[in-house]
PDB file of N, CA and C in Angstrom:
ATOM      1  N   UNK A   1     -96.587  25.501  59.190  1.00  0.00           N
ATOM      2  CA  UNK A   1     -95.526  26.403  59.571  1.00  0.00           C
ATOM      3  C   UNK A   1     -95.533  26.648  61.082  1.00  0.00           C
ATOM      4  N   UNK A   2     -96.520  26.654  61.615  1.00  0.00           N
ATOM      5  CA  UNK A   2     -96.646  27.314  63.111  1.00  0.00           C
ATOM      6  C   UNK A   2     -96.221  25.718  64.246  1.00  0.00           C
ATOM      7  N   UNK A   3     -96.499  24.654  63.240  1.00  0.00           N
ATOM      8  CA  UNK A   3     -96.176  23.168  64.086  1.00  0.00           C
ATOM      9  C   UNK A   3     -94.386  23.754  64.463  1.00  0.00           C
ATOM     10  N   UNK A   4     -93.838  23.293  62.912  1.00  0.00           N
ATOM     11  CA  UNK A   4     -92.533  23.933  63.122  1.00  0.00           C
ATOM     12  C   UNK A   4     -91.958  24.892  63.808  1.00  0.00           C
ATOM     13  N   UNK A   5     -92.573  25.646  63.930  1.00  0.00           N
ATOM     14  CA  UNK A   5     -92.153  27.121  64.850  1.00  0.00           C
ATOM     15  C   UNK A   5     -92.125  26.683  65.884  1.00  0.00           C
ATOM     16  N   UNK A   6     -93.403  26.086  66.502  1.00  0.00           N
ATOM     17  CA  UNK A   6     -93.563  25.750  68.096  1.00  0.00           C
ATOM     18  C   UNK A   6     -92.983  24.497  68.469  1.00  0.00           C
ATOM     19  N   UNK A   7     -91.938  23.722  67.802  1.00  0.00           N
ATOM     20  CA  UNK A   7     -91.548  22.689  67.745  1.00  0.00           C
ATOM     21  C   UNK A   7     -89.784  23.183  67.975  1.00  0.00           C
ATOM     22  N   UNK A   8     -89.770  24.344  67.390  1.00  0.00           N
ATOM     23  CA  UNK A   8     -88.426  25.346  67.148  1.00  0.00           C
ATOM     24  C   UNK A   8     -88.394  25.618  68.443  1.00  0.00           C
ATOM     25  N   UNK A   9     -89.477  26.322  68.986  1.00  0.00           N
ATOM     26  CA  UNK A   9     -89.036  27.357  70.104  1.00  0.00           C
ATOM     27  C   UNK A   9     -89.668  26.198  71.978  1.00  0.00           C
ATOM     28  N   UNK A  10     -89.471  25.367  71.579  1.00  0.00           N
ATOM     29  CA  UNK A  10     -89.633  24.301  72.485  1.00  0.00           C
ATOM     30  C   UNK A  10     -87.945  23.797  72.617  1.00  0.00           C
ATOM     31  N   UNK A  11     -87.402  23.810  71.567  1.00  0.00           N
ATOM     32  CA  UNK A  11     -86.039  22.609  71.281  1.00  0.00           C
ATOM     33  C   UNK A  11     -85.461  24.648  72.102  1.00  0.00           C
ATOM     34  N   UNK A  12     -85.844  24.811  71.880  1.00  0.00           N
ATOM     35  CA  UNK A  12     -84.640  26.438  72.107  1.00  0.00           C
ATOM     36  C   UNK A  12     -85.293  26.846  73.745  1.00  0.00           C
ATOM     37  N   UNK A  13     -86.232  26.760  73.752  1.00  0.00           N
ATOM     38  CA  UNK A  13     -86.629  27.133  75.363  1.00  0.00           C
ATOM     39  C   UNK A  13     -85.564  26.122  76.399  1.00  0.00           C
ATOM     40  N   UNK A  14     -85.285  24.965  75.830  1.00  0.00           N
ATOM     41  CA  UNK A  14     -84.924  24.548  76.702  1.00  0.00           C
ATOM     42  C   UNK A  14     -83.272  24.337  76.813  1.00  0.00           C
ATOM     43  N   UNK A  15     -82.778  24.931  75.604  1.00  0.00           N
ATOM     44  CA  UNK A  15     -81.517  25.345  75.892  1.00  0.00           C
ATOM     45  C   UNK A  15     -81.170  26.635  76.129  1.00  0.00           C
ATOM     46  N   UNK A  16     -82.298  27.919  75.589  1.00  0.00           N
ATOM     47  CA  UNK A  16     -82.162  29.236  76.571  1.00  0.00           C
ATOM     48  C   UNK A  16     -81.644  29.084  78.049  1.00  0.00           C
ATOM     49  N   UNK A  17     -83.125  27.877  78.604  1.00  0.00           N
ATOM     50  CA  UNK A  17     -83.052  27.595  80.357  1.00  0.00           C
ATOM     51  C   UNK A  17     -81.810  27.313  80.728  1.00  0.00           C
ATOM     52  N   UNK A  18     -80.785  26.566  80.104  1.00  0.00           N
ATOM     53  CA  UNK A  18     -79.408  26.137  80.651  1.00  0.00           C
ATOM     54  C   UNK A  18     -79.004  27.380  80.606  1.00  0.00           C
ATOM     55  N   UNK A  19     -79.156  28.337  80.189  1.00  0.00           N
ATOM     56  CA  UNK A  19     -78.149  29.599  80.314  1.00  0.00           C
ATOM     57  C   UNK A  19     -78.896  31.066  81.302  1.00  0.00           C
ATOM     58  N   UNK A  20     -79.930  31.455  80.952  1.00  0.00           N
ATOM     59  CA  UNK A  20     -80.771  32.122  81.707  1.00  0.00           C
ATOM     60  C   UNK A  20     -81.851  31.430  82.076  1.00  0.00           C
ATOM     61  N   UNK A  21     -82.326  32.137  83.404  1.00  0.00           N
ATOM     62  CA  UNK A  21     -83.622  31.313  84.447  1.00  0.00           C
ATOM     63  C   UNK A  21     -84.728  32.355  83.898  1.00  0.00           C
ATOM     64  N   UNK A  22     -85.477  31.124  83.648  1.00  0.00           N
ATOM     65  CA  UNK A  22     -87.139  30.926  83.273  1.00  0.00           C
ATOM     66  C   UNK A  22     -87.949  32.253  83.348  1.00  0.00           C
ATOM     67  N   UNK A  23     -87.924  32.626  84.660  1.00  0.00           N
ATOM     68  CA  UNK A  23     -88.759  33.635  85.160  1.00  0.00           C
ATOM     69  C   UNK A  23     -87.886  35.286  85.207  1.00  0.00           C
ATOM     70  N   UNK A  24     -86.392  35.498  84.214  1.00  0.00           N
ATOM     71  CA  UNK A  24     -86.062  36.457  83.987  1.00  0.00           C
ATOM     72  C   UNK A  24     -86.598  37.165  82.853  1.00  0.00           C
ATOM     73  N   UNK A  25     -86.548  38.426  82.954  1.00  0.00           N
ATOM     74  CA  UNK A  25     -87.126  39.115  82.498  1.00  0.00           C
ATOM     75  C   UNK A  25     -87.223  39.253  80.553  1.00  0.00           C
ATOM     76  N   UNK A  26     -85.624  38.867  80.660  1.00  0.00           N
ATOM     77  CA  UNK A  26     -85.265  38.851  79.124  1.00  0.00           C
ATOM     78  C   UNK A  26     -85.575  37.327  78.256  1.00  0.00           C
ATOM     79  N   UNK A  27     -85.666  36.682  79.045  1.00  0.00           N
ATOM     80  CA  UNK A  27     -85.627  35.425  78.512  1.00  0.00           C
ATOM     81  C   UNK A  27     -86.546  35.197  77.388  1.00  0.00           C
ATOM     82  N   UNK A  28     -87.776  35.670  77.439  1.00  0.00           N
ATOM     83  CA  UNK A  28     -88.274  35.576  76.057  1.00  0.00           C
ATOM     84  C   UNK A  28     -87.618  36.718  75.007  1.00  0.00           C
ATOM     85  N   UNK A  29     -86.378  37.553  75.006  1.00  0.00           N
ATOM     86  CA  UNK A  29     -86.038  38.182  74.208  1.00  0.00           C
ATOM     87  C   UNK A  29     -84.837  37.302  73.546  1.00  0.00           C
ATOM     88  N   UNK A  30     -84.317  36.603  74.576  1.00  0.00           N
ATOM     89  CA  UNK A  30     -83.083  35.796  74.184  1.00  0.00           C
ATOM     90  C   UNK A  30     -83.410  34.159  73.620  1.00  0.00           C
ATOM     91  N   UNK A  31     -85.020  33.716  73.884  1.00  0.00           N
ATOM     92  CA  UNK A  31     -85.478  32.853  73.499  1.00  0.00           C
ATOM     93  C   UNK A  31     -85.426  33.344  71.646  1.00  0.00           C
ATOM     94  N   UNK A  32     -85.963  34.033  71.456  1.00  0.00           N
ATOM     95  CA  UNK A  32     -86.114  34.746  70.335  1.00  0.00           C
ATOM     96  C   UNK A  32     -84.933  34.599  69.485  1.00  0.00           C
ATOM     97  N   UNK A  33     -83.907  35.132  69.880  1.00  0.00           N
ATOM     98  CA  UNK A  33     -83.038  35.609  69.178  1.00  0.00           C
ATOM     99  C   UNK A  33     -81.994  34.017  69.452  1.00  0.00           C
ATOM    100  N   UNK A  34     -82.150  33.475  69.882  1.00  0.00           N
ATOM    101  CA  UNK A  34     -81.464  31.950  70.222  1.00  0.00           C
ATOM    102  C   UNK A  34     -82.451  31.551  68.944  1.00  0.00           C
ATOM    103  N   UNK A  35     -83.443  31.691  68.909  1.00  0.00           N
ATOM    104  CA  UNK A  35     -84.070  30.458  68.213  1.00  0.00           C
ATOM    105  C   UNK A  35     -83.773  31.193  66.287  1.00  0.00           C
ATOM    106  N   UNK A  36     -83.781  32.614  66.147  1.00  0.00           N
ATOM    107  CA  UNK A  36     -83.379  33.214  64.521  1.00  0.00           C
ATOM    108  C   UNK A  36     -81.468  32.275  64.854  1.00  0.00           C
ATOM    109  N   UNK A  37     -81.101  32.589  65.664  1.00  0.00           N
ATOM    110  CA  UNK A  37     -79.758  32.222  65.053  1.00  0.00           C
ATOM    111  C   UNK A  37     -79.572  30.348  65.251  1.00  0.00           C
ATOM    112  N   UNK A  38     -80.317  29.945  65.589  1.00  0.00           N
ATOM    113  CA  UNK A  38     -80.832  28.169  65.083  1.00  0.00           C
ATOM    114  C   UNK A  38     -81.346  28.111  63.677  1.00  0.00           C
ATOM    115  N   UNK A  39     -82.359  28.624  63.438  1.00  0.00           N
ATOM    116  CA  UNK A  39     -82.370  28.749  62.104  1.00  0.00           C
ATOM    117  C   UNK A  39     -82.057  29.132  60.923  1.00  0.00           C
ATOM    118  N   UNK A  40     -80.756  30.436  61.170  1.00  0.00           N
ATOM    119  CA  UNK A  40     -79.723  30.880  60.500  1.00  0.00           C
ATOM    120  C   UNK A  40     -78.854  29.495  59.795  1.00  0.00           C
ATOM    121  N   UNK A  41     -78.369  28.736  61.667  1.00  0.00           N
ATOM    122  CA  UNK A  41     -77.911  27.767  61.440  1.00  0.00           C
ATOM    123  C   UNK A  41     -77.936  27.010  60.816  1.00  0.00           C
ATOM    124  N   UNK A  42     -78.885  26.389  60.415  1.00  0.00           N
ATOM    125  CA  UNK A  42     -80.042  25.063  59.757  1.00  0.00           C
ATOM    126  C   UNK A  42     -79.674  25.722  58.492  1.00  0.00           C
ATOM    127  N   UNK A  43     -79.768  26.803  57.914  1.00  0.00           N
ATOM    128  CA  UNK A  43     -79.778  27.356  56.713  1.00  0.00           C
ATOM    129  C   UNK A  43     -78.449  27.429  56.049  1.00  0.00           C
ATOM    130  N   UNK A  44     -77.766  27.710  56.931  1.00  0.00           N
ATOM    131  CA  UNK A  44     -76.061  27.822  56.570  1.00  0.00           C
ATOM    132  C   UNK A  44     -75.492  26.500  56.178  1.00  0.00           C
ATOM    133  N   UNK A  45     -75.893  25.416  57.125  1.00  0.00           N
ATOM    134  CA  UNK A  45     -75.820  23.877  56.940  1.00  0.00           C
ATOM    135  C   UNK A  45     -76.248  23.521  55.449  1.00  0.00           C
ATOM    136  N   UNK A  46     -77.307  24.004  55.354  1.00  0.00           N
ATOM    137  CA  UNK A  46     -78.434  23.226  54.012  1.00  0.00           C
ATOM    138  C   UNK A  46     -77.983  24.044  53.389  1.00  0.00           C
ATOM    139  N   UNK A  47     -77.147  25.109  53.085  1.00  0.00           N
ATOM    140  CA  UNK A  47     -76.506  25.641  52.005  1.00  0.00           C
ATOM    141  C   UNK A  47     -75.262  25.279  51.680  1.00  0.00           C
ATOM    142  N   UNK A  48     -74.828  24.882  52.429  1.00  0.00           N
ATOM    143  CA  UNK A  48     -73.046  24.046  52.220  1.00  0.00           C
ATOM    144  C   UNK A  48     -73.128  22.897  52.273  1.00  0.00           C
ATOM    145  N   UNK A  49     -74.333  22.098  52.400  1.00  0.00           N
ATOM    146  CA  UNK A  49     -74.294  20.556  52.334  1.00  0.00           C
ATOM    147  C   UNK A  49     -74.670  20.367  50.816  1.00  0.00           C
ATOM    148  N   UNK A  50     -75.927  21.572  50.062  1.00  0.00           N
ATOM    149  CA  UNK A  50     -75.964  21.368  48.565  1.00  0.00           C
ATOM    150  C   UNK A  50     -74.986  21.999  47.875  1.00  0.00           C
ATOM    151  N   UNK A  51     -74.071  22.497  48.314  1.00  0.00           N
ATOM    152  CA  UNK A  51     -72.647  22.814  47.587  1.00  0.00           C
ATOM    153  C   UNK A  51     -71.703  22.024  47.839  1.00  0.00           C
ATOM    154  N   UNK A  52     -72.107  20.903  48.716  1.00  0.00           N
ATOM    155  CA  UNK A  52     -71.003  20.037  48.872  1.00  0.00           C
ATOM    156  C   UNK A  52     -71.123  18.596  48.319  1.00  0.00           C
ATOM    157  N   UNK A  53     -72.839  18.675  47.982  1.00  0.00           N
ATOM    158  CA  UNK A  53     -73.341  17.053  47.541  1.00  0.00           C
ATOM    159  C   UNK A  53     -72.951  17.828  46.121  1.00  0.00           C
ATOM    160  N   UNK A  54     -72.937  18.759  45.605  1.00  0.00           N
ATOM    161  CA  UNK A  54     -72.479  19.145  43.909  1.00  0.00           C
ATOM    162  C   UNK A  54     -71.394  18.694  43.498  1.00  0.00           C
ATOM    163  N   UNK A  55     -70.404  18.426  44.409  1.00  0.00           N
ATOM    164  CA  UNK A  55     -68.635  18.377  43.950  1.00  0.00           C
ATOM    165  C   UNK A  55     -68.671  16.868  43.514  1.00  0.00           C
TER     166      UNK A  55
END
C-alpha cells in the first residue's frame, strides 16, 4: 500500500509543481488534496467502466 501511495504522490507532486512553486507554503496541502481527488478519479473511472463492461 505505501509503494502505491508514494508512487501516487510522486505522479501528483509533479503536476501540483506546474501549478504552485515547490517551496510555497501550501503546496504540501494542495499536494494532498490533488492527489484524494486523483484517486476519487481512478475510482469514479473503475466504477463506470464495470457498469459499462455489464451492458
Amino acid at each position: 500500500m505505501s509503494v502505491i501511495l508514494r508512487i501516487l504522490f510522486v505522479l501528483v507532486g509533479s503536476i501540483t509543481a506546474l501549478f504552485v512553486a515547490r517551496d510555497s507554503l501550501n503546496f504540501d496541502i494542495i499536494q494532498t488534496f490533488a492527489a484524494i481527488l486523483l484517486v476519487a478519479a481512478f475510482l469514479l473511472v473503475g466504477s463506470f467502466w464495470s457498469l459499462w463492461r455489464k451492458t
